[in-house]
N, C-alpha and C. Protein backbone atom coordinates (compact mmCIF):
# COMPACT_ATOMS: atom_id res chain seq x y z
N UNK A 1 90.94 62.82 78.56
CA UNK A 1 91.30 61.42 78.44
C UNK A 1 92.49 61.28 77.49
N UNK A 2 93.36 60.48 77.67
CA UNK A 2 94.50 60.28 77.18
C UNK A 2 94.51 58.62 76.58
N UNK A 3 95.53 58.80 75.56
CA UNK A 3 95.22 56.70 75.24
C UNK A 3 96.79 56.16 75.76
N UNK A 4 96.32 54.47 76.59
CA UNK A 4 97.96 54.42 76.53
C UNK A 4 98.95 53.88 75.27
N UNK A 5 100.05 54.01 75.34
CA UNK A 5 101.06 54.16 74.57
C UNK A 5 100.78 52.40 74.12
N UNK A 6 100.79 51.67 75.49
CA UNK A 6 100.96 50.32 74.98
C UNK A 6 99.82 49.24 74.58
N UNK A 7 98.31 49.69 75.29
CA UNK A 7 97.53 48.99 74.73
C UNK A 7 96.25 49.85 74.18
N UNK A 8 96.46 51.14 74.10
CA UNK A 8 95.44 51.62 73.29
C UNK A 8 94.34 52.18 74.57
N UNK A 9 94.54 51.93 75.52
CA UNK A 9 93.08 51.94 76.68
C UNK A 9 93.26 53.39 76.78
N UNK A 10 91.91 54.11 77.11
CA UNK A 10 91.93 55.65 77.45
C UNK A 10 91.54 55.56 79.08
N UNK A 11 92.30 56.30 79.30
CA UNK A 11 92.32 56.53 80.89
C UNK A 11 92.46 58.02 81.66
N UNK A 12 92.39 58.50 82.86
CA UNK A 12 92.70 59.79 83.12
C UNK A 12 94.08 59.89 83.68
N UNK A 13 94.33 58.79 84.35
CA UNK A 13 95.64 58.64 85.18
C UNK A 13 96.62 57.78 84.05
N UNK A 14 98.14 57.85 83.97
CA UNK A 14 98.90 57.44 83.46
C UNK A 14 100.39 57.67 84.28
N UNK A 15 101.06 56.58 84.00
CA UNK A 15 101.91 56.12 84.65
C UNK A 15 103.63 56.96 83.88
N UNK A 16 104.57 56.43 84.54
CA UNK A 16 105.29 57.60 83.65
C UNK A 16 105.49 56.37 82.57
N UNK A 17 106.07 55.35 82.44
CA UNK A 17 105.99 54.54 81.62
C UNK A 17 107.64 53.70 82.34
N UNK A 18 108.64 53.22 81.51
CA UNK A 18 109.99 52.12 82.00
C UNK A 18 110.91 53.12 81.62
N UNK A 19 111.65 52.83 82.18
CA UNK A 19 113.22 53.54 81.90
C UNK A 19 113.69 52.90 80.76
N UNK A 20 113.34 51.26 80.15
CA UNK A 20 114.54 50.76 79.31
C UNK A 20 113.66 50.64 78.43
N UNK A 21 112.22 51.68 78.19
CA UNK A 21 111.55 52.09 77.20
C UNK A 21 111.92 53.84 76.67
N UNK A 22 111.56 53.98 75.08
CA UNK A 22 111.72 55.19 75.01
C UNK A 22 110.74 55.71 75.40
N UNK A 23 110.51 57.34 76.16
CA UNK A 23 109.39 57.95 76.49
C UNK A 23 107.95 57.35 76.65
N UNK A 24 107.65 56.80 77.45
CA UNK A 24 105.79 56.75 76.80
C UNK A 24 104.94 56.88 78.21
N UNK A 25 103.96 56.94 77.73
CA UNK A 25 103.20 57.28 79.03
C UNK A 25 101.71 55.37 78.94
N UNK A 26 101.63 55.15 79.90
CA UNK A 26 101.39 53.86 80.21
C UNK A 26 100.18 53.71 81.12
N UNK A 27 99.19 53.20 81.20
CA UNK A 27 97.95 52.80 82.00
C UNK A 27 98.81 52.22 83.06
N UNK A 28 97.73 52.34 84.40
CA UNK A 28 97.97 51.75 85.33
C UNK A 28 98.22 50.54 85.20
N UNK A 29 97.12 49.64 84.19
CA UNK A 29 97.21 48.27 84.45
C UNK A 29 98.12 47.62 83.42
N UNK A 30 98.77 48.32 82.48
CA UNK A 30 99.59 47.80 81.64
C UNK A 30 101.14 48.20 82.50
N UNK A 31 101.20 49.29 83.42
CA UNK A 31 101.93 49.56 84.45
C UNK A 31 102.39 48.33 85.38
N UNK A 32 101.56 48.01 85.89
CA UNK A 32 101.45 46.54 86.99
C UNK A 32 101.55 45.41 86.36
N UNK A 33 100.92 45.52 85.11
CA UNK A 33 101.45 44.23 84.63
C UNK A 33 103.07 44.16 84.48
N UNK A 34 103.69 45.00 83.51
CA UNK A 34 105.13 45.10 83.49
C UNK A 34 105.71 44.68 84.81
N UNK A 35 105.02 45.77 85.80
CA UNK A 35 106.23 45.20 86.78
C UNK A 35 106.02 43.86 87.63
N UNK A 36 105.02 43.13 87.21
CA UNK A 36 104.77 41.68 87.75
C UNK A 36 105.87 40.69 87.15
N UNK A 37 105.62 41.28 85.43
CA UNK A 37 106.77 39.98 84.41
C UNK A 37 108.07 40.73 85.43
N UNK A 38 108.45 42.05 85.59
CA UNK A 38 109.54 41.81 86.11
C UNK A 38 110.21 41.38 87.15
N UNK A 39 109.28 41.10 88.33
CA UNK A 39 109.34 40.75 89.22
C UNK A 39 109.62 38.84 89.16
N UNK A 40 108.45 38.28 88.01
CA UNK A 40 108.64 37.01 87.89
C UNK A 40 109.85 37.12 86.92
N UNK A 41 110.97 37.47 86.45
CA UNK A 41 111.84 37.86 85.45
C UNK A 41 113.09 37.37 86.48
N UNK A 42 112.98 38.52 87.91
CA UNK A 42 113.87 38.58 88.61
C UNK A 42 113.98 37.30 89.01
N UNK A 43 113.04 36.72 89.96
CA UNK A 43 113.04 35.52 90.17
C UNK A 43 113.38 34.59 89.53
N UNK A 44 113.55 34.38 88.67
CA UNK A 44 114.13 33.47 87.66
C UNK A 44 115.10 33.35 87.22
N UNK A 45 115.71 34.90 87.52
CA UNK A 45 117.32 34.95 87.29
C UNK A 45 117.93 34.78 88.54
N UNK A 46 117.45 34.76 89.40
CA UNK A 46 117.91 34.85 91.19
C UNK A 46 118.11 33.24 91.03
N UNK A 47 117.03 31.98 90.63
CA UNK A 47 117.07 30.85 90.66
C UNK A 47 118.18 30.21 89.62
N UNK A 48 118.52 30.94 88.40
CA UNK A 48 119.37 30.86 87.25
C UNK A 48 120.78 31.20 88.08
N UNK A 49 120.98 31.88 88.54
CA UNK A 49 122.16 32.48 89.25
C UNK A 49 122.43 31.28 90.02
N UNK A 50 121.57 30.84 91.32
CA UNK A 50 122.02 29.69 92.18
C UNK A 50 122.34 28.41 91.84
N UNK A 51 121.28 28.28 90.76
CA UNK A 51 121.96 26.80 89.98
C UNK A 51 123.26 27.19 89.37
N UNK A 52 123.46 28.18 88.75
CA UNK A 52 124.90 28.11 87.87
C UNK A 52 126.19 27.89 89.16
N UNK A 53 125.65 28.88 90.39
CA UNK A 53 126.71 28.74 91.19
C UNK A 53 127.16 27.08 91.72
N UNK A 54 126.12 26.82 92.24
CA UNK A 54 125.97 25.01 92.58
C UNK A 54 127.02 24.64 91.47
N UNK A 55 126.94 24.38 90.21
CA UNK A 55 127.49 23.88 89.44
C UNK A 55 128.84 24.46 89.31
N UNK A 56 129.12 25.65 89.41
CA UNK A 56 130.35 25.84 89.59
C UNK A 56 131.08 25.50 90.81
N UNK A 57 130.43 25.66 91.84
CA UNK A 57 131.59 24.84 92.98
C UNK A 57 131.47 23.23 92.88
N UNK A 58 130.48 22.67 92.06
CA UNK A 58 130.95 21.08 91.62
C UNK A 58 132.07 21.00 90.99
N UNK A 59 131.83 22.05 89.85
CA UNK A 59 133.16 21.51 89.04
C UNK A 59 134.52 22.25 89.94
N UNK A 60 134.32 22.54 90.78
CA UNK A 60 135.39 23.55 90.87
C UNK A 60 136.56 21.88 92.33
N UNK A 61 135.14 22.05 93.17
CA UNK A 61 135.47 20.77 93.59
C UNK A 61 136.40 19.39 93.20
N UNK A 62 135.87 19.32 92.27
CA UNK A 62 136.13 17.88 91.21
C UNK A 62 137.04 18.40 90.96
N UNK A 63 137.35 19.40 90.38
CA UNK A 63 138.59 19.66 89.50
C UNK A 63 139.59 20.10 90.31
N UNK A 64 139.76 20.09 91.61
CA UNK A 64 140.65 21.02 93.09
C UNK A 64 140.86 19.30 93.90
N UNK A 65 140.60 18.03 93.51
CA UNK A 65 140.24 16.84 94.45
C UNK A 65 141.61 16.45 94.13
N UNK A 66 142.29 16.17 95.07
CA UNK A 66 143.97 15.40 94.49
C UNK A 66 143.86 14.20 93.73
N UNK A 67 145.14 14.28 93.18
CA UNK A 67 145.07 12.75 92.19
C UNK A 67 145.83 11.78 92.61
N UNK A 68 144.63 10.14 92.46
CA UNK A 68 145.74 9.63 93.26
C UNK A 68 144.75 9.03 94.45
């Protein structure tokens, strides 16, 4: 039995752990959790991305409209 790195749980199976972590070795379920926040992470930047764009072809609009 091994303990994981991030919440202490002893388990037999372990995960390799994140790339934009140093080394560690990780439980399954502290595994899945991570990649859920990142998944809801992504999504949020996918929705962050589309609003910024919207807003940039407003202003881009407005500011491209002849004068006059």
């Amino acid at each position: 039995m091994k303990i994981c790195d991030i919440c202490g749980k002893t388990t037999d199976r372990f995960e390799s752990g994140l790339a934009e972590l140093p080394r560690s070795e990780v439980c399954g379920d502290c595994f899945h959790d991570m990649l859920r926040r990142f998944a809801a992470a992504e999504k949020q930047l996918a929705e962050m991305k589309h609003k910024l764009r919207l807003e940039a072809i407003t202003a881009w609009q407005t500011e491209r409209k002849p004068v006059g």
